[in-house]
Protein backbone atom coordinates (compact mmCIF):
# COMPACT_ATOMS: atom_id res chain seq x y z
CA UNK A 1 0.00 0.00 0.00
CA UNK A 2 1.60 3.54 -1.24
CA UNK A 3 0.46 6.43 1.14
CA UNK A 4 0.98 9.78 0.37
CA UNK A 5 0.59 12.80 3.33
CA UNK A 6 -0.04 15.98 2.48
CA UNK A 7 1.43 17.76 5.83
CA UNK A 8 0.78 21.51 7.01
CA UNK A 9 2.90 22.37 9.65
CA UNK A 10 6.02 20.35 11.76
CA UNK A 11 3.46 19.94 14.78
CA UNK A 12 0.64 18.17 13.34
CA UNK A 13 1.72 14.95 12.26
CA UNK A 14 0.10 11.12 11.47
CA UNK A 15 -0.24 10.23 15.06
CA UNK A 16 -1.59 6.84 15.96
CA UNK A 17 -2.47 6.48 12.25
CA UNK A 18 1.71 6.03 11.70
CA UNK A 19 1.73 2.87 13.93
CA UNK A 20 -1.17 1.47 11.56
CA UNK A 21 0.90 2.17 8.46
CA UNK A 22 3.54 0.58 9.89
CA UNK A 23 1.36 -2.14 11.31
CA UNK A 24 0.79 -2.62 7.59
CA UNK A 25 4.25 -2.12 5.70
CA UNK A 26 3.00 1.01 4.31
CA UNK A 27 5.48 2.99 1.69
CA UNK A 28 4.86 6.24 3.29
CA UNK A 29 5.66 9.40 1.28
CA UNK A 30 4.99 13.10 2.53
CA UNK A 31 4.64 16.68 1.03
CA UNK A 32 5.90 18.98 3.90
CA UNK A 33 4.11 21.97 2.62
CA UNK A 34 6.14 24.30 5.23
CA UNK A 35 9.37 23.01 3.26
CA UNK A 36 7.92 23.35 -0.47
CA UNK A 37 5.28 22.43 -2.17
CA UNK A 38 5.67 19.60 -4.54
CA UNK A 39 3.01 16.84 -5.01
CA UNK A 40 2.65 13.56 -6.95
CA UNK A 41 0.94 12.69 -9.68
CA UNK A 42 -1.96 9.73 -8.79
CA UNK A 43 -0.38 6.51 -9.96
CA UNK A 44 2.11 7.11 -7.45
CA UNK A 45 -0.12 6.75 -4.36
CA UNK A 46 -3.12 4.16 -3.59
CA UNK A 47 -4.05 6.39 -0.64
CA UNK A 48 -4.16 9.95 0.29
CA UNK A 49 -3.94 11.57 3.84
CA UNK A 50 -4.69 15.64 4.36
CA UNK A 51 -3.67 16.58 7.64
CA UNK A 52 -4.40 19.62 9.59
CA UNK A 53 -3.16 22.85 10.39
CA UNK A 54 -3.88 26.47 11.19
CA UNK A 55 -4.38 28.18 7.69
CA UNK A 56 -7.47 28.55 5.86
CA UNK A 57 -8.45 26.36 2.41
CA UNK A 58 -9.28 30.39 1.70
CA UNK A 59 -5.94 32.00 1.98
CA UNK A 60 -5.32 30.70 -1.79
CA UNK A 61 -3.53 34.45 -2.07
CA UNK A 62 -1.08 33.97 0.25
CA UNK A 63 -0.35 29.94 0.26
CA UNK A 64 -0.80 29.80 -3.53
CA UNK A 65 -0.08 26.45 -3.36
CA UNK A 66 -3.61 25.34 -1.41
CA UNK A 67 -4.63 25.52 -5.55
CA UNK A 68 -2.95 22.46 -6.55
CA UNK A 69 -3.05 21.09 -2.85
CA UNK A 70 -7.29 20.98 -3.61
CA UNK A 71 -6.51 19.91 -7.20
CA UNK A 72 -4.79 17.19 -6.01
CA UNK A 73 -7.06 16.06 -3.09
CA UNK A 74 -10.19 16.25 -6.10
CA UNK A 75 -8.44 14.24 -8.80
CA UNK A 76 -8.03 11.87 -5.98
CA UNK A 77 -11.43 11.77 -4.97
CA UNK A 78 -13.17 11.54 -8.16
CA UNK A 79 -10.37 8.86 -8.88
CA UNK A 80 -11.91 5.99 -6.52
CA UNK A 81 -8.73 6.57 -4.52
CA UNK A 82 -8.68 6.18 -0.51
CA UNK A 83 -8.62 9.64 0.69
CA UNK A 84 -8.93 10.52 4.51
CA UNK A 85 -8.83 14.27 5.43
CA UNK A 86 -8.29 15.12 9.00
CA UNK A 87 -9.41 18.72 10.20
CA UNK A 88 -8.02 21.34 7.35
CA UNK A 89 -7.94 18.25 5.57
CA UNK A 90 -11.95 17.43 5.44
CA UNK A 91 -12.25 21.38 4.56
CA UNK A 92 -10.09 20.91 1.91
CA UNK A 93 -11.81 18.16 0.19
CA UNK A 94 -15.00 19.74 0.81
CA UNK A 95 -13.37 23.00 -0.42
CA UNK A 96 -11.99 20.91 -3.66
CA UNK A 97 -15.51 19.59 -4.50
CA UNK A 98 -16.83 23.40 -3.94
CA UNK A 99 -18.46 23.18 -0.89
CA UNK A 100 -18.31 26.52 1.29
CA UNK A 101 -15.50 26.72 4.08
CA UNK A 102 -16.42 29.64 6.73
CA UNK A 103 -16.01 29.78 10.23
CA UNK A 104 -18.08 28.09 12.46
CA UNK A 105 -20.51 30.02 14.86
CA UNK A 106 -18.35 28.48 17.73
CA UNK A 107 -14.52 27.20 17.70
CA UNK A 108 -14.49 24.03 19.40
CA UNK A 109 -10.90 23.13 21.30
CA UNK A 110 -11.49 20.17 23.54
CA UNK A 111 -12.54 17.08 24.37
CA UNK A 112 -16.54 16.75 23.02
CA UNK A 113 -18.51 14.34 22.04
CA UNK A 114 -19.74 13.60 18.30
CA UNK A 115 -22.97 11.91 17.39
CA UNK A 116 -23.61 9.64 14.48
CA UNK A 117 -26.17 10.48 11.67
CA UNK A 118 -28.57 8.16 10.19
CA UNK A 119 -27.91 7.24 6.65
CA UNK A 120 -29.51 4.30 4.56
CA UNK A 121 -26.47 3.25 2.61
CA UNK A 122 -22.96 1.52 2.44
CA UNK A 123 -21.02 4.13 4.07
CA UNK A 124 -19.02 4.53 6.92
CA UNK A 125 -21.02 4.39 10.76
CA UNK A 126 -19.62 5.68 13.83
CA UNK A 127 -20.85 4.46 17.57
CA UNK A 128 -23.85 6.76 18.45
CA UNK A 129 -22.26 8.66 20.60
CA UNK A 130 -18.30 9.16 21.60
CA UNK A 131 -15.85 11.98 22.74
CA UNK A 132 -13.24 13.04 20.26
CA UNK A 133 -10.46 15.24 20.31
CA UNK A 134 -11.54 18.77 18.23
CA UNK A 135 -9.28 21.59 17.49
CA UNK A 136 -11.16 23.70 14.82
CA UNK A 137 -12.62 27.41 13.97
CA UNK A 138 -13.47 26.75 10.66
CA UNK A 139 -16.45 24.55 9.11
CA UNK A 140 -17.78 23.57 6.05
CA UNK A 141 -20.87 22.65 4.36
CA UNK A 142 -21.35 19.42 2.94
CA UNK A 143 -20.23 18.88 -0.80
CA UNK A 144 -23.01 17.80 -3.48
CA UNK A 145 -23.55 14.29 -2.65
CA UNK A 146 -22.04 13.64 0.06
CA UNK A 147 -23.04 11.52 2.78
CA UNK A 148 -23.16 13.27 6.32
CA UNK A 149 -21.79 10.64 8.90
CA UNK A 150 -21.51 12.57 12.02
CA UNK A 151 -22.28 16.12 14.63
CA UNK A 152 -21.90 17.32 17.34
CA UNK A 153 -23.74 20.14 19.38
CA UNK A 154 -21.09 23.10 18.51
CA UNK A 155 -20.60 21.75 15.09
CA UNK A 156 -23.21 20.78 12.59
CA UNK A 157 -20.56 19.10 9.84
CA UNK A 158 -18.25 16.64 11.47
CA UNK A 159 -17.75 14.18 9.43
CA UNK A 160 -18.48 12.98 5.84
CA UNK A 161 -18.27 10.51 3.08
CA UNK A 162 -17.70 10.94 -0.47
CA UNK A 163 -17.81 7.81 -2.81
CA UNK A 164 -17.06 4.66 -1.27
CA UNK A 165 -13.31 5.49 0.40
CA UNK A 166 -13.15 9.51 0.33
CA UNK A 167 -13.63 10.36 4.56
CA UNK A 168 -13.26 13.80 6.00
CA UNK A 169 -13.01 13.94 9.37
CA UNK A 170 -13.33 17.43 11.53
CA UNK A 171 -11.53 16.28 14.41
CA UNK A 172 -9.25 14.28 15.49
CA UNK A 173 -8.97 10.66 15.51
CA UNK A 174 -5.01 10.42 15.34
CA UNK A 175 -4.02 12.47 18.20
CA UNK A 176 -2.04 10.70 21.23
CA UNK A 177 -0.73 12.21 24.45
CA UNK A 178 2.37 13.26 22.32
CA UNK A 179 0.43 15.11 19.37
CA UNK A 180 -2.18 17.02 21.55
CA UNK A 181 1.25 17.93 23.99
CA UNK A 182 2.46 19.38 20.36
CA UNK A 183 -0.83 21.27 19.07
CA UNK A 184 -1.31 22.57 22.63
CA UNK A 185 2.33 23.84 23.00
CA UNK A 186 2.29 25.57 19.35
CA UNK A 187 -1.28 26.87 19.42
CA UNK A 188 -2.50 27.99 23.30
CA UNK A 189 -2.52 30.74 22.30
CA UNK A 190 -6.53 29.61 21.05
CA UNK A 191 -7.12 28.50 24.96
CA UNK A 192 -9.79 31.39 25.68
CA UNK A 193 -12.70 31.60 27.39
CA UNK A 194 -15.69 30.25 25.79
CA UNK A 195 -18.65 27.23 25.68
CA UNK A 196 -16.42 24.93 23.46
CA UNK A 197 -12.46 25.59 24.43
CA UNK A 198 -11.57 23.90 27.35
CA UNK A 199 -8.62 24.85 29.14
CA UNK A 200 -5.17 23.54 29.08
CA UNK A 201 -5.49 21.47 32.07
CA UNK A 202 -8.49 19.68 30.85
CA UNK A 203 -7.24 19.22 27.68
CA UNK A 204 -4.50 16.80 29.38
CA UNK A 205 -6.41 15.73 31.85
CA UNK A 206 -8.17 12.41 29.97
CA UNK A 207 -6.62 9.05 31.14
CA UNK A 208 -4.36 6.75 28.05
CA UNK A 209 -7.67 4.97 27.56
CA UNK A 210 -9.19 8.07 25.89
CA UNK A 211 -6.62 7.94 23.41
CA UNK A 212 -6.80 4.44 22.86
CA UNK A 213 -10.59 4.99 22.17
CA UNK A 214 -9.95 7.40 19.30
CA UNK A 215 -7.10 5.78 17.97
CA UNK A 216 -9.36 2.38 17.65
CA UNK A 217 -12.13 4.65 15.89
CA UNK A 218 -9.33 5.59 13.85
CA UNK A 219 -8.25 2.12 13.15
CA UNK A 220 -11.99 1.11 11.76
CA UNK A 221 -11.82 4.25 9.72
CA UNK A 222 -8.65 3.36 7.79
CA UNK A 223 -9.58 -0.20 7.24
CA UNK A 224 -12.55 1.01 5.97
CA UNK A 225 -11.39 3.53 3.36
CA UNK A 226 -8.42 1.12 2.27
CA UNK A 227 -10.80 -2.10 1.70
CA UNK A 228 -9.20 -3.52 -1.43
CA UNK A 229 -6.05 -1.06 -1.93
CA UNK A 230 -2.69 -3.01 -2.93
């Protein structure tokens, strides 16, 4: 299985979904987009991973390169490829299929639950109810026939499906104790007052089995989206 990453910033990195690659024997390449901006062409990937990060899918001005990061991430869609996007990564393939990306009517920055929509078809389900890890502003809406998979109270869009292996995910499956120590200590800055930012010490606060939780959701997600890749 060839896995490309398309990676934002130094601090938000694969996470637990690195062990399942490995798990796996994975040929792992990346596009550091802080370093420069060069991306493959699709026969050289079965699977594509968007990560986050703190820019907008807007600021097309100044990171000129989010243009062929979205042509990229569409081609790859429309393809049949695996695709996963994770935070900036689910706006940018909504963004790539020209669905609206605005910010949301309440950043959410904490540890919140998600709730699983009804859908009658073959795509992804998530437990009814479980806490994930969110770090957003921004949301999206949901691109022309798309499948909406999940919610939560501060957030209508959380997760969808495009296809049968295109997933974007709003928050964050991958994160350990060692990724949320690096997107706390490079953005708490965000750590304000309000109804969805918890504070620092809650953030770490949650035992190793919250982790393990999320990372297991993210396990079923990946073996969903890669069902049949080489």
């Amino acid at each position: 299985m060839r896995v490309h990453v398309l990676q934002h910033v130094p601090f938000e990195g694969l996470g637990s979904v690195f062990t399942w690659l490995q798990a796996r024997n994975a040929i792992v390449t990346t596009t550091r987009l802080f370093e420069a901006a060069s991306f493959p062409a699709l026969s050289e990937f079965d699977v594509l991973v968007a990560l986050g990060g703190p820019m907008s899918v807007n600021d097309e001005d100044d990171l000129p390169w989010l243009r062929d990061e979205k042509r990229l991430v569409r081609e790859a869609i429309l393809s049949g490829k695996a695709v996963l996007g994770i935070c900036l990564g689910a706006q940018l393939m909504a963004s790539s299929l020209g669905a609206r990306v605005y910010p949301g009517s309440n950043k959410e920055i904490g540890w919140f639950p998600i709730y699983a929509c009804e859908h009658h078809s073959d795509a992804f389900v998530f437990p009814t109810a479980t806490d994930v890890f969110h770090w957003h502003g921004e949301t999206f809406d949901l691109p022309n026939g798309a499948t909406h998979l999940a919610k939560s109270e501060g957030c209508l869009h959380q997760a969808f499906q495009v296809g049968e292996r295109a997933i974007g995910l709003q928050f964050h499956l991958e994160t350990t104790a060692a990724s949320a120590d690096a997107i706390i200590s490079n953005c708490r800055d965000e750590l304000v007052p309000a109804r969805y930012i918890q504070t620092e010490q809650e953030l770490r606060a949650v035992p190793p089995s919250r982790y393990a939780g999320i990372n297991a959701l993210m396990e079923s997600v990946l073996g969903y989206i890669t069902r049949g890749a080489a």
